[in-house]
Protein backbone atom coordinates (compact mmCIF):
# COMPACT_ATOMS: atom_id res chain seq x y z
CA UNK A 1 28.88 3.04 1.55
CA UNK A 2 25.50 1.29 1.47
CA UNK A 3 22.53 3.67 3.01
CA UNK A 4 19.40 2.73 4.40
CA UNK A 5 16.68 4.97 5.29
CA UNK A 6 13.23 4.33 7.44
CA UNK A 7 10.18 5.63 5.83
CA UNK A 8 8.85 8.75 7.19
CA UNK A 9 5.91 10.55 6.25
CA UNK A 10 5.95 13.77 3.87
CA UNK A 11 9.60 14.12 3.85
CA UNK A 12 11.29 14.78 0.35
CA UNK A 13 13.76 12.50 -0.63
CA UNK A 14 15.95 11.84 -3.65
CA UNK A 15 13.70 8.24 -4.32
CA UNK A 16 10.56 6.68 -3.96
CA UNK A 17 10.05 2.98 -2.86
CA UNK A 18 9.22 3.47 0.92
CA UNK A 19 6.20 1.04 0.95
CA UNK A 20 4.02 3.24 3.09
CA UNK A 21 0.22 1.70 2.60
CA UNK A 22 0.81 -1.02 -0.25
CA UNK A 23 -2.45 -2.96 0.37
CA UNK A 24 -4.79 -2.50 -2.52
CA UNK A 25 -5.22 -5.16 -4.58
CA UNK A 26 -7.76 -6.96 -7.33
CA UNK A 27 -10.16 -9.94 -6.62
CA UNK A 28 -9.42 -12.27 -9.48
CA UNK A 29 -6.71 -13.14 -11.62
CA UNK A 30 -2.49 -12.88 -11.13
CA UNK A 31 -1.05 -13.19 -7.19
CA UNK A 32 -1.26 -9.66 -6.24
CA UNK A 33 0.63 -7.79 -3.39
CA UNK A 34 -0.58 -5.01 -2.62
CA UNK A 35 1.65 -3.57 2.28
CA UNK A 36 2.30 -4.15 25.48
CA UNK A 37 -0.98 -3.90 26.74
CA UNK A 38 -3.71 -1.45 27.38
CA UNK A 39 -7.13 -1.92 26.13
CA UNK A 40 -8.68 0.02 23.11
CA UNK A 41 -11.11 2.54 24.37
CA UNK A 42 -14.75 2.76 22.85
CA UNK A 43 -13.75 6.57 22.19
CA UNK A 44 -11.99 5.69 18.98
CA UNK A 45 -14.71 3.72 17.46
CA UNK A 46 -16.31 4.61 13.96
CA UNK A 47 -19.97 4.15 12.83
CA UNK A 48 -21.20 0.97 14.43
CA UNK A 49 -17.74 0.10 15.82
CA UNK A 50 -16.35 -1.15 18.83
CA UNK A 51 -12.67 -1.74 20.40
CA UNK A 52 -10.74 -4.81 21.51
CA UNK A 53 -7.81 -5.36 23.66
CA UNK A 54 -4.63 -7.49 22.35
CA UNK A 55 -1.66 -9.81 23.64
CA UNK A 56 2.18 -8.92 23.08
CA UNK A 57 3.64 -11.76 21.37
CA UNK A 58 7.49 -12.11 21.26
CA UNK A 59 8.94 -12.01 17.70
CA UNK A 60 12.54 -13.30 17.68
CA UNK A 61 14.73 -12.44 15.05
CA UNK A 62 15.53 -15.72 13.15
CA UNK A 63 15.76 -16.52 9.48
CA UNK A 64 13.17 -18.93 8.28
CA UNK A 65 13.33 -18.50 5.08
CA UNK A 66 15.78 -18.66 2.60
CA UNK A 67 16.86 -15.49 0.49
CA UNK A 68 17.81 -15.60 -3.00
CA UNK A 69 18.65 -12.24 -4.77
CA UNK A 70 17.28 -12.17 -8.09
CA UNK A 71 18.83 -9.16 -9.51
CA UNK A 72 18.81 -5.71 -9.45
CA UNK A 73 17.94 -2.54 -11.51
CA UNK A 74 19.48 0.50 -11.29
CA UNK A 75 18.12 3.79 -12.41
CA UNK A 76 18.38 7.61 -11.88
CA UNK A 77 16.72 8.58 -8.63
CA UNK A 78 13.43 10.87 -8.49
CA UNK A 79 12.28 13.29 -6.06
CA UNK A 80 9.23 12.65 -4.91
CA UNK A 81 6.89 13.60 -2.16
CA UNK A 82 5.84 10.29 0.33
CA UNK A 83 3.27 12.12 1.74
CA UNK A 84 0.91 10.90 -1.76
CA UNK A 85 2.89 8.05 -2.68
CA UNK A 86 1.46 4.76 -2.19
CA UNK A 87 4.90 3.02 -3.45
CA UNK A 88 6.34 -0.06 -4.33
CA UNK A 89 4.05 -2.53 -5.82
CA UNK A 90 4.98 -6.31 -6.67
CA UNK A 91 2.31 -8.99 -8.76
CA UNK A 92 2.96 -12.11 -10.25
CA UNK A 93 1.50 -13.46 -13.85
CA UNK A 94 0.07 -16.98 -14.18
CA UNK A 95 3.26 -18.09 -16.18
CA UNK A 96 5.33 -17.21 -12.95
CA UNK A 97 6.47 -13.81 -14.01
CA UNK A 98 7.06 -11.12 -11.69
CA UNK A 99 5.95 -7.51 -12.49
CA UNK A 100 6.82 -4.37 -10.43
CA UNK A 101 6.76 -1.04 -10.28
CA UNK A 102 9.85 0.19 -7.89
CA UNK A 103 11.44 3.68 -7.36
CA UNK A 104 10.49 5.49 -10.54
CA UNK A 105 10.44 2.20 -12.55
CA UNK A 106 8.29 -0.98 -13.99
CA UNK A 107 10.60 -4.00 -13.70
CA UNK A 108 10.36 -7.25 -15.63
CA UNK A 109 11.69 -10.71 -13.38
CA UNK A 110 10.77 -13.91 -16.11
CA UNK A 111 11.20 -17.34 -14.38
CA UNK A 112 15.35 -18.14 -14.46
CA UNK A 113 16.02 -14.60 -16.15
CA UNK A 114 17.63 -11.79 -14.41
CA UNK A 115 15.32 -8.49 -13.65
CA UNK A 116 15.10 -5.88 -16.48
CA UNK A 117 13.51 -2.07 -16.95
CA UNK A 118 10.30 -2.36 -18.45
CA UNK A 119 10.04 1.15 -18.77
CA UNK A 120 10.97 4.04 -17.36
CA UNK A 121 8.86 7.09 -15.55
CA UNK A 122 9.47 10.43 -16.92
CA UNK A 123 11.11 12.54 -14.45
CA UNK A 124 10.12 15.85 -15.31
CA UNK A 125 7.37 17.00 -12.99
CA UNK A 126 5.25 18.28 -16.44
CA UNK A 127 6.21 14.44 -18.11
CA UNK A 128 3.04 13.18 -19.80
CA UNK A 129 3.80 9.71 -18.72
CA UNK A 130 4.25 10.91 -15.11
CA UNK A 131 6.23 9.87 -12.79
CA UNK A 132 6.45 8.58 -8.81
CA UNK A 133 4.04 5.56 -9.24
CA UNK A 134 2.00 4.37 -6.54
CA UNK A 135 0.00 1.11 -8.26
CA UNK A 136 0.20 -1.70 -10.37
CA UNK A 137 -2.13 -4.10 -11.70
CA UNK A 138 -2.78 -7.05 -14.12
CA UNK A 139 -5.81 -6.83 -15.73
CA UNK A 140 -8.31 -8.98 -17.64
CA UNK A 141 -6.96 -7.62 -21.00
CA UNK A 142 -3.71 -8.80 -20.38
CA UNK A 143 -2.18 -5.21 -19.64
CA UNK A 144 -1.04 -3.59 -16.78
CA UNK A 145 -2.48 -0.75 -15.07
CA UNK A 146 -1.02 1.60 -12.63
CA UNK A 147 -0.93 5.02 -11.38
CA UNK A 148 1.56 8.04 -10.57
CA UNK A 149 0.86 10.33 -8.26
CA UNK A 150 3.22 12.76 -10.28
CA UNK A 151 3.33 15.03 -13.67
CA UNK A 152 1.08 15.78 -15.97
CA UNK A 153 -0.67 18.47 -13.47
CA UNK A 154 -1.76 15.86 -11.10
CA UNK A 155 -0.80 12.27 -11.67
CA UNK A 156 -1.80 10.17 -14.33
CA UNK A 157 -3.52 6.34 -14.96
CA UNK A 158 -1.37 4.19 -17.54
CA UNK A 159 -1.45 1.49 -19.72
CA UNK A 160 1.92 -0.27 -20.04
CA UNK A 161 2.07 -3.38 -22.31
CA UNK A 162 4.63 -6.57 -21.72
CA UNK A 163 6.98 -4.98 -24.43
CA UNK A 164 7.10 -1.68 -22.64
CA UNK A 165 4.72 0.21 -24.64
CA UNK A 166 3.20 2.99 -21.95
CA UNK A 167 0.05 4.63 -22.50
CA UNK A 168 -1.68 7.58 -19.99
CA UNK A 169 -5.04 6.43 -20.03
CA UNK A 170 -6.08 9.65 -17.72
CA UNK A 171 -4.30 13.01 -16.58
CA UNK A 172 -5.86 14.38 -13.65
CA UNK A 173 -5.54 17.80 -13.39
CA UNK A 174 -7.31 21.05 -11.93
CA UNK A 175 -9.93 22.50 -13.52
CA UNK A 176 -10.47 26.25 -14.49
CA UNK A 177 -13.23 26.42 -11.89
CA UNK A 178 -11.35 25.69 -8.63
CA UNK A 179 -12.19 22.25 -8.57
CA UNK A 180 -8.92 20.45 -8.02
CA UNK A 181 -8.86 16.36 -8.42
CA UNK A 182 -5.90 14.01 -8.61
CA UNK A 183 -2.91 12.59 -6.81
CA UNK A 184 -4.20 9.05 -7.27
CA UNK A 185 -2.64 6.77 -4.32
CA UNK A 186 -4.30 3.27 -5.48
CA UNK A 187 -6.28 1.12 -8.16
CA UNK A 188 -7.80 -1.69 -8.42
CA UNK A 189 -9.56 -3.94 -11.51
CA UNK A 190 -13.08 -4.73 -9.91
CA UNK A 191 -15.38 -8.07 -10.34
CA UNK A 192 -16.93 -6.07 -13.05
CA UNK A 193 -14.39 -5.21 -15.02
CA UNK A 194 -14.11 -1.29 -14.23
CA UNK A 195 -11.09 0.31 -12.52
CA UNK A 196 -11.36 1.59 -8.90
CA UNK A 197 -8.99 4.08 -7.44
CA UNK A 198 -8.06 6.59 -4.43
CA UNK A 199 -6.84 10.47 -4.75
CA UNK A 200 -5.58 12.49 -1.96
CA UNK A 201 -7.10 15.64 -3.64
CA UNK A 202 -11.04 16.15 -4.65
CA UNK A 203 -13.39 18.97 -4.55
CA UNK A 204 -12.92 22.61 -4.10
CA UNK A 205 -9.95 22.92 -2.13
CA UNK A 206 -10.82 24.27 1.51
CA UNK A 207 -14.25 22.41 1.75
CA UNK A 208 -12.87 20.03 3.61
CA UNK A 209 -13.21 17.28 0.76
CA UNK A 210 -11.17 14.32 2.29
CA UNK A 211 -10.30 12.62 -0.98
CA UNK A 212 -11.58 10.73 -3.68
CA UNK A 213 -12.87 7.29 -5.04
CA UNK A 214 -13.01 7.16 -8.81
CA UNK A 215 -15.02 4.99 -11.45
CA UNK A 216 -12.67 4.23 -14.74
CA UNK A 217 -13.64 2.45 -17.88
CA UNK A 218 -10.60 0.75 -20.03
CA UNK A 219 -10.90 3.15 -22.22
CA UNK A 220 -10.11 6.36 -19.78
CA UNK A 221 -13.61 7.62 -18.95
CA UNK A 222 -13.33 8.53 -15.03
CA UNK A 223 -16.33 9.50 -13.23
CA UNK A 224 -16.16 10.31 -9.20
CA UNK A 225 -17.54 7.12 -7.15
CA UNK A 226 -18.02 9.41 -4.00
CA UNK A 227 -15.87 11.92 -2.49
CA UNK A 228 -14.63 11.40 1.60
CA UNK A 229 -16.04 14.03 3.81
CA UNK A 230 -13.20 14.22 6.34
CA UNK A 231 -15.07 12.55 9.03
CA UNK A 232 -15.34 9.75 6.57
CA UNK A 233 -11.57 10.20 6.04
CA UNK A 234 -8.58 12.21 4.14
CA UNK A 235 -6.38 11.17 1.74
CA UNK A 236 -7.17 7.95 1.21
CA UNK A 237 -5.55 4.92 -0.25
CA UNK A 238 -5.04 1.23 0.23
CA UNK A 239 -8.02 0.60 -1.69
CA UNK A 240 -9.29 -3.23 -2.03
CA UNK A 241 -12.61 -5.18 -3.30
CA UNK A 242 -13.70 -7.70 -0.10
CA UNK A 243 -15.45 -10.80 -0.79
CA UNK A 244 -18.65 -8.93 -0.01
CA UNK A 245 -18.55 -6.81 -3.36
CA UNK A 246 -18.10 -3.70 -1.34
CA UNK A 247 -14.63 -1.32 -1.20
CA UNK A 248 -12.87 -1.29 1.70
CA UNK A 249 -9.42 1.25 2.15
CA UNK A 250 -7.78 3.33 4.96
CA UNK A 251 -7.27 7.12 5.09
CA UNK A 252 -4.14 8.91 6.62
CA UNK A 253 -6.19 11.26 8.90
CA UNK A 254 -9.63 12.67 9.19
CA UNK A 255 -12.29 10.65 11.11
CA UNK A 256 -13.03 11.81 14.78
CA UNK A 257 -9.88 11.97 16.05
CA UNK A 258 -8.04 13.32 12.90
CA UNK A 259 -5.93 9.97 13.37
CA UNK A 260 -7.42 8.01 10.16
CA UNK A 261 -10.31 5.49 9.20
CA UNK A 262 -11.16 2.50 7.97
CA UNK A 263 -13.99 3.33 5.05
CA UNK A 264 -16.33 1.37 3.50
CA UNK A 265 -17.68 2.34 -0.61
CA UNK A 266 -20.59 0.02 -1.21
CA UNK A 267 -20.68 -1.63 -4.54
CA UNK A 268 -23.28 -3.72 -3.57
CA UNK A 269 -26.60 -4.78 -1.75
CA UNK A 270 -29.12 -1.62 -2.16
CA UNK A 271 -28.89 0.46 -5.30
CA UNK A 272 -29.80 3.71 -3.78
CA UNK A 273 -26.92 2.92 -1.36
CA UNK A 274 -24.36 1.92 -3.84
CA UNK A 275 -21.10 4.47 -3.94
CA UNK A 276 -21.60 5.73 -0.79
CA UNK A 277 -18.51 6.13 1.81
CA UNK A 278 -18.86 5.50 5.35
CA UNK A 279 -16.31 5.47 8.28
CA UNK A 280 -16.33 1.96 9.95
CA UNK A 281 -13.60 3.12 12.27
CA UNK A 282 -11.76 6.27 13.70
CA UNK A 283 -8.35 5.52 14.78
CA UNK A 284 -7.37 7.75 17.94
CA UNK A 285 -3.53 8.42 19.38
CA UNK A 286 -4.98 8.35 22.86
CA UNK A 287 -5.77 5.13 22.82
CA UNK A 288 -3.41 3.32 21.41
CA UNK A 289 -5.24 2.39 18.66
CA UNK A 290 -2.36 3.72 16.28
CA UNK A 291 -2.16 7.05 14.02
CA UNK A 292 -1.29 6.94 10.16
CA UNK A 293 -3.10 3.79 9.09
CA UNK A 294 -0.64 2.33 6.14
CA UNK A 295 -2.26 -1.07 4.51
CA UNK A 296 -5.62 -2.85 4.37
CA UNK A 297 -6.41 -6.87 3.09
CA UNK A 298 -8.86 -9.25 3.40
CA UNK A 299 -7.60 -12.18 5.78
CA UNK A 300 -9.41 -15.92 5.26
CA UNK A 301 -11.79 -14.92 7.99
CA UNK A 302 -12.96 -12.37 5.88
CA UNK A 303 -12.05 -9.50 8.24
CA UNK A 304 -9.88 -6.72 7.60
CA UNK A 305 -6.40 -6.81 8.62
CA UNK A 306 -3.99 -3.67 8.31
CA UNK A 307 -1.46 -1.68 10.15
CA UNK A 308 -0.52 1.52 11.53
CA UNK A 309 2.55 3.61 11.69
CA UNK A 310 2.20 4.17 15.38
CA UNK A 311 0.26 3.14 17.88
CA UNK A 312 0.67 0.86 20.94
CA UNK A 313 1.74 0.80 24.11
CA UNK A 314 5.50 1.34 22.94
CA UNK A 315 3.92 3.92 19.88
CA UNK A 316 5.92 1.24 17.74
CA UNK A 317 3.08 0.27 15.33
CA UNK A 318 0.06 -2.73 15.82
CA UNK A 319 -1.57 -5.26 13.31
CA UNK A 320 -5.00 -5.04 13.80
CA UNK A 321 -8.14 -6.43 12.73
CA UNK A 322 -11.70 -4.85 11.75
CA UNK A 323 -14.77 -6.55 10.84
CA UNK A 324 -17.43 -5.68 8.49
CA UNK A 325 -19.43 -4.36 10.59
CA UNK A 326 -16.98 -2.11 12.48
CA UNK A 327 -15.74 -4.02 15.15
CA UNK A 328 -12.12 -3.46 16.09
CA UNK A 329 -9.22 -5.13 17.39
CA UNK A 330 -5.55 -5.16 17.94
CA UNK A 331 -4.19 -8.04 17.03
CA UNK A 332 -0.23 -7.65 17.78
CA UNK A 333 1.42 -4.61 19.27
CA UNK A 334 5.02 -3.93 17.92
CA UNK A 335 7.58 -3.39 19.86
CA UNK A 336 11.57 -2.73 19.46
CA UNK A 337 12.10 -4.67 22.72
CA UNK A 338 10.33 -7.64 20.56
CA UNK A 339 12.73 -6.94 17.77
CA UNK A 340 10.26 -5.89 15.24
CA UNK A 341 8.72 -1.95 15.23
CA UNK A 342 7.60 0.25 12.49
CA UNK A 343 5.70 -1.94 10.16
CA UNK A 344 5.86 -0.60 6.63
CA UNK A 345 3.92 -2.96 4.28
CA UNK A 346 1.30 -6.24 5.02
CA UNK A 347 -0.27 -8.48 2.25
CA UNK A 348 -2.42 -11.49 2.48
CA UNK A 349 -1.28 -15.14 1.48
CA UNK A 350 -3.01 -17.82 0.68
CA UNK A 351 -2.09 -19.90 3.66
CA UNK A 352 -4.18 -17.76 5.96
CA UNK A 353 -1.19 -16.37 7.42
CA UNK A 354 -0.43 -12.66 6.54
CA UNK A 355 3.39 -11.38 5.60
CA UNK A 356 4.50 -7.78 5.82
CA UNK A 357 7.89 -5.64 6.51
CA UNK A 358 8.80 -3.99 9.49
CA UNK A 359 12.05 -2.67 11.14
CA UNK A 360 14.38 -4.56 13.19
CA UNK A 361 17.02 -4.39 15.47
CA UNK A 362 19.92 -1.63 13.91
CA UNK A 363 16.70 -0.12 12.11
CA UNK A 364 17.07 -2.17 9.25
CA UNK A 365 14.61 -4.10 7.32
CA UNK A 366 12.62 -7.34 8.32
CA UNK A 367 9.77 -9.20 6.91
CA UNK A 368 7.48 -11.18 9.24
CA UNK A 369 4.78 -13.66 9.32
CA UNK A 370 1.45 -13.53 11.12
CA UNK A 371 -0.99 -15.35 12.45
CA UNK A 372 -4.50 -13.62 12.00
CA UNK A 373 -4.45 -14.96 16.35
CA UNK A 374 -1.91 -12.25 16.83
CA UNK A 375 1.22 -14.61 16.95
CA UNK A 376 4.16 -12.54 14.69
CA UNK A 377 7.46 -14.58 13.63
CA UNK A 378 10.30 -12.55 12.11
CA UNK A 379 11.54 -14.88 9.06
CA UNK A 380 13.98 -12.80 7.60
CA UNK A 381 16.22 -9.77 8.70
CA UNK A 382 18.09 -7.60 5.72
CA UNK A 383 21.73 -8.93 5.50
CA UNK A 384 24.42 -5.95 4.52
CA UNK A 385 24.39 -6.83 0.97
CA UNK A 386 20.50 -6.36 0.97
CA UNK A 387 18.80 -3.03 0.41
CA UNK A 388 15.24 -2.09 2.86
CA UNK A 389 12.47 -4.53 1.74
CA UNK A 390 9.36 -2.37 -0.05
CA UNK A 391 7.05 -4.09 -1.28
CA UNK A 392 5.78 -8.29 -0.98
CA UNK A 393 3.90 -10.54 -2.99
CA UNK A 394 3.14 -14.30 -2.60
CA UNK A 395 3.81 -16.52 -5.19
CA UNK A 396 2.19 -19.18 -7.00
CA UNK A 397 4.36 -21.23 -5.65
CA UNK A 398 4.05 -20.44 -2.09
CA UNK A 399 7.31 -18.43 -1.99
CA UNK A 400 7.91 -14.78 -1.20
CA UNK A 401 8.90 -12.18 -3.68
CA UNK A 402 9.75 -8.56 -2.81
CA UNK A 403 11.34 -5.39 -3.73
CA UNK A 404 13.96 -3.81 -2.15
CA UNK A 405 15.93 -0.37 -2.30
CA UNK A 406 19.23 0.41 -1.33
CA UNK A 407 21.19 3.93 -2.59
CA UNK A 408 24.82 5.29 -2.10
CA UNK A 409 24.81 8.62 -0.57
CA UNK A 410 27.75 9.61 -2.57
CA UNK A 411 26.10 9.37 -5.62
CA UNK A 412 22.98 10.71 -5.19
CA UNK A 413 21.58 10.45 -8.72
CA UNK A 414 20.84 6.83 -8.89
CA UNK A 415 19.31 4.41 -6.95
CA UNK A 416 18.88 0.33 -7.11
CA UNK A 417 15.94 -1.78 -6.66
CA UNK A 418 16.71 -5.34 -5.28
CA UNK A 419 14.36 -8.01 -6.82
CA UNK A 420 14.42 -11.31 -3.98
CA UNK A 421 13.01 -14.51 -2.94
CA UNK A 422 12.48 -16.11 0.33
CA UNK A 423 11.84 -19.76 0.24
């Protein structure tokens, strides 16, 4: 019988692919994925930020595009902690290629040619490769970069070529002095060249160190960017590069209200300013504003656009919207009387419309399409043949491509990524 699970936070389960905060992503180069009413009290504002109210828009369940299943991959199923994972991540290549990085696997999809294993992640929690990835990205060189949030002490950085060739280009791990680093949750290739990326962990543990942002050459040398004071945020992730130079990501909790942020890392303007982390705004659950931030992009407006896990009038979830400078807005307030709730994943297309997956009607998965004016279509609901949609890219060609998961529970020790198209 075919299972389907909703992503929840920190639970252990027997596979990883819940897209929980797929948003980071790389300014130049392939197509790269990545994720009611009541007014927004000032309360939950950041540094320099203010709160906005938002419409309910209807989002009827219809089919607007058409799904294609690609093909599928199985492979043995890996226990890993959602909490730190940052999950399924989808790109596409200039020659139309599809690369991904599903469950506890990096998946191949050529133009015409059915999906194959690129490689697989080591599964033992001391595996120098690592394992439980959380990133993936195309870089300059031609390679692909990603990171695991699992094995070798505390996740790892890697280097995997197009014939499956994987190299760990870092190993986090704690240090004989206390100091305890790792659990990376994103990366990014910056307009420089270098590598940006998010841990959960940095510091000495019980300072009250939020997290990390880390500096990485190609060939491995990691330096700290700036560490999150909680009130900047903890656990970050969802990292991105903005139009503006500057890093932009969201943090699980910390800020004033413990709820989450949206940060700010300068790269650029001021030198004596550059690398320093700043809270632009402090999500609140008494507000409405939303706890658990999960994704961030850049829409064509230049704002920020993400999600949150709750939130709301119905605590189902809202799109929302922050400027550079702070200001905040909901854009869209989910709703399971509206037929979408519990959005899981958002990405930015080059339309000006955003695309993300949420839950639908018999909790199972949906992806939707949004209007940065806070108008939400659902275009697709999961058919029974169709595992829960993870992770979303748009194509070259306009289309969507995604990864999907679907596992039987009476044989626990594999699990199947779904590799589709909606056209």
């Amino acid at each position: 019988m075919m299972s389907f699970l909703r992503p929840r936070r920190g639970h252990y389960l027997l596979l990883l692919g819940l897209n929980v905060g797929c948003g980071s992503s790389h300014p130049a180069g392939p197509t790269d994925a990545a994720g009611g009413g009541g007014g927004m009290s000032q309360a939950g504002a950041g540094k320099g930020g203010t709160s906005g109210t938002s419409g309910t828009t209807s989002a009827p369940n219809v089919d607007a595009r058409n799904y294609t299943l690609l093909g599928s991959v199985q492979m043995p199923a890996a226990q890993c902690d959602l909490q730190f994972s940052g999950a399924d991540h989808i790109l596409q290549a200039d020659d139309g290629t599809l690369y991904a990085v599903s469950i506890n696997a990096a998946i191949e999809v050529e133009p015409g040619a059915a999906p194959k294993s690129l490689f697989l992640f080591s599964q033992s929690s001391t595996g120098l490769s690592g394992h439980c990835p959380t990133s993936l990205v195309l870089a300059s060189d031609g390679n692909l970069y990603g990171t695991t949030y699992n094995g070798a002490n505390n996740g790892t950085v890697f280097e995997l070529t197009f014939a499956g060739d994987e190299t760990v280009v870092y190993s986090f791990a704690p240090s004989a002095t206390g100091d305890t680093t790792g659990l990376p949750t994103s990366l990014l290739q910056g307009t420089d060249g270098s590598f940006y990326g998010t841990t959960a962990l940095a510091g000495i543990v019980g300072t009250g160190v939020g997290g990390e942002i880390f500096q990485m050459t190609k060939d491995g040398v990691v330096t700290a960017l700036t560490t999150l004071e909680t009130m900047d945020g903890v656990e970050p992730r969802a990292l991105l590069q903005a139009s503006d130079g500057n890093l932009y990501g969201v943090s699980w909790g910390g800020g004033t209200n413990g709820a989450g942020t949206v940060f700010r890392v300068a790269l650029s303007g001021d030198p004596a300013t550059s690398g320093t982390a700043e809270s632009l705004y402090s999500f609140s659950p008494m507000d409405n504003t939303g706890p658990t931030p999960l994704a961030l992009v850049e829409g064509s407006d230049h704002d920020l656009y993400g999600i949150t896990e709750g939130g709301g009038a119905t605590n189902d979830g809202v799109l929302f919207r922050v400027t550079p400078s702070g200001d905040f807005s909901s854009v869209y307030e989910f709703d399971k009387a509206n037929h979408l709730y519990g959005p899981a994943a958002l990405v930015a297309g080059g339309d000006g419309k955003l695309y993300g997956i949420a839950h639908t009607d018999g909790d199972v998965g949906a992806v939707f399409e949004a209007d940065e004016d806070g108008t939400v279509t659902t275009i697709h609901r999961a058919g029974s043949n169709e595992g829960f949609p993870t992770s979303l890219v748009v194509g070259t060609d306009g289309n969507l491509y995604g990864t999907a998961y679907f596992f039987d529970p009476e044989n626990t020790a594999v699990v199947t990524s779904q590799i589709f198209e909606l056209d």
